[in-house]
Each structure stands twice: as C-alpha cells, then as structure tokens.
Protein backbone atom coordinates (compact mmCIF):
# COMPACT_ATOMS: atom_id res chain seq x y z
CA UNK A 1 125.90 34.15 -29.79
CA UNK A 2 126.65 30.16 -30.94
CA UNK A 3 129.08 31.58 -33.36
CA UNK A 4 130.60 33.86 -31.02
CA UNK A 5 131.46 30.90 -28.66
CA UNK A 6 132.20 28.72 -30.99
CA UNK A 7 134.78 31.08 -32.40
CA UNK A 8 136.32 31.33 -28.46
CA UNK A 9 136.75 28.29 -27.99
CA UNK A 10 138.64 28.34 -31.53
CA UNK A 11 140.59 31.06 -30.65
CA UNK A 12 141.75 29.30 -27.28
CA UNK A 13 142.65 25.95 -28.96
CA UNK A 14 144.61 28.10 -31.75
CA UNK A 15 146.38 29.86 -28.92
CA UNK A 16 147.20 26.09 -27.23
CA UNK A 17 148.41 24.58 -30.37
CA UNK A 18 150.57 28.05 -31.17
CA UNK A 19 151.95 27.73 -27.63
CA UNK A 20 152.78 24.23 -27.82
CA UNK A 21 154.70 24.24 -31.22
CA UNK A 22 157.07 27.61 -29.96
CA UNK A 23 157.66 24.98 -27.28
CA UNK A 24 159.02 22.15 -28.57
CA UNK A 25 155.97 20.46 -29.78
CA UNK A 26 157.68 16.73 -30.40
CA UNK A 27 157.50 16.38 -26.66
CA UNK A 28 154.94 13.65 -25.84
CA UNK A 29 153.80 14.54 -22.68
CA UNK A 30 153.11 18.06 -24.12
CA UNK A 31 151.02 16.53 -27.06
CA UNK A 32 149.42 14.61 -24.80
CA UNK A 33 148.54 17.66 -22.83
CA UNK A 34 147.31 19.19 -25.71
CA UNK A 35 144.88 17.03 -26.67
CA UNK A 36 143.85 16.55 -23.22
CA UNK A 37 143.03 20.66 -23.18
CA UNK A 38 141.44 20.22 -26.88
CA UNK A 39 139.05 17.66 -25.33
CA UNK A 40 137.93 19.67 -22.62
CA UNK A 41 137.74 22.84 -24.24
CA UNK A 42 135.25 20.74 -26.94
CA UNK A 43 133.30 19.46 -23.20
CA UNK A 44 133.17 22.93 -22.02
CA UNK A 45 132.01 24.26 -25.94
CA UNK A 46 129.49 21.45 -25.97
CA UNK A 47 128.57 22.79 -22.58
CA UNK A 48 127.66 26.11 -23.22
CA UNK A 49 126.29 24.97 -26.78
CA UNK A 50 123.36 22.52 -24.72
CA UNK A 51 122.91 25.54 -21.77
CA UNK A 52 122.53 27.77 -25.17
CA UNK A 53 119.44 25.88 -26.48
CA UNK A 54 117.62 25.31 -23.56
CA UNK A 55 117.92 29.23 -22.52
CA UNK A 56 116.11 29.41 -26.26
CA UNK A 57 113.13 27.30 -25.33
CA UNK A 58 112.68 29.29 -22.21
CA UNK A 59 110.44 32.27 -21.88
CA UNK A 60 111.75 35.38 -21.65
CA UNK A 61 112.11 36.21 -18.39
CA UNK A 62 110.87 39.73 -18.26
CA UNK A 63 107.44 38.32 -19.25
CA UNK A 64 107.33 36.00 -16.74
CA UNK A 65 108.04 38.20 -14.02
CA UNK A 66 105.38 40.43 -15.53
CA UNK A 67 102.67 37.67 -15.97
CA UNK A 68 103.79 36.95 -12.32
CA UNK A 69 103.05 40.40 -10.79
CA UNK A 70 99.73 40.64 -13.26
CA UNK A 71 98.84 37.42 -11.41
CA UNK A 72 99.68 38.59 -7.99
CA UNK A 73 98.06 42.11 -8.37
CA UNK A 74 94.32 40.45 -9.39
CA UNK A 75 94.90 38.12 -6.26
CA UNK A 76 95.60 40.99 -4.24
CA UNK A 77 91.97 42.83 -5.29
CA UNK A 78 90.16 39.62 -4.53
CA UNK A 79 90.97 39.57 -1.53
C-alpha cells in the first residue's frame, strides 16, 4: 500500500510538472506555484506515509472488538 501511494503522489506531481510546461513553464510565478504544490504534495505523502506505520503497530481491529465482546460476555455470566 506504501508503494501504491507513493506512486500517487508521483503520478500527481508528473501531471503538475506536464501541466505547467504545456503552459508556458518560464513563468515565475507558475514555477513558483509548482514547487509550492510539489512541497505539499511531499507534506501530504509524508502524511499518509507516518498515519501508514502507526495503523501497522496497531492491532487488528477485528480482534479487538472480539477480545472486547469475549470480555463483556464472561462479565455478563458473573453477574
């Protein structure tokens, strides 16, 4: 799933950069602009890259639902 995001974001920037040299790239403002999307497309890649690792140290959440209702059920016969 990494790669697959990774490759968005690639695609995206390709499709900026494509967009910007049909238009007249030497603009400055534009180039600016450019970078300015490259750097937040990186952010939002670095983003999902961080949120990506920490929903691999977490449980899986079936099991914890499961452990949860195990739990309840013997609390429930206790009582």
């Amino acid at each position: 799933m990494a790669s697959e995001t990774a490759s968005s974001a690639d695609e995206e920037t390709a499709v900026v950069v494509v967009s910007a040299a049909g238009a007249g790239g030497t603009d400055k403002r534009g180039k600016h602009r450019i970078l300015a999307e490259l750097k937040r497309l990186d952010q939002d890649s670095m983003f999902l890259q961080e949120e990506l690792e920490e929903l691999e140290k977490t449980e899986n959440v079936s099991t914890i639902c499961t452990d949860f209702v195990n739990l309840r059920s013997k609390q429930f016969h206790l009582t």
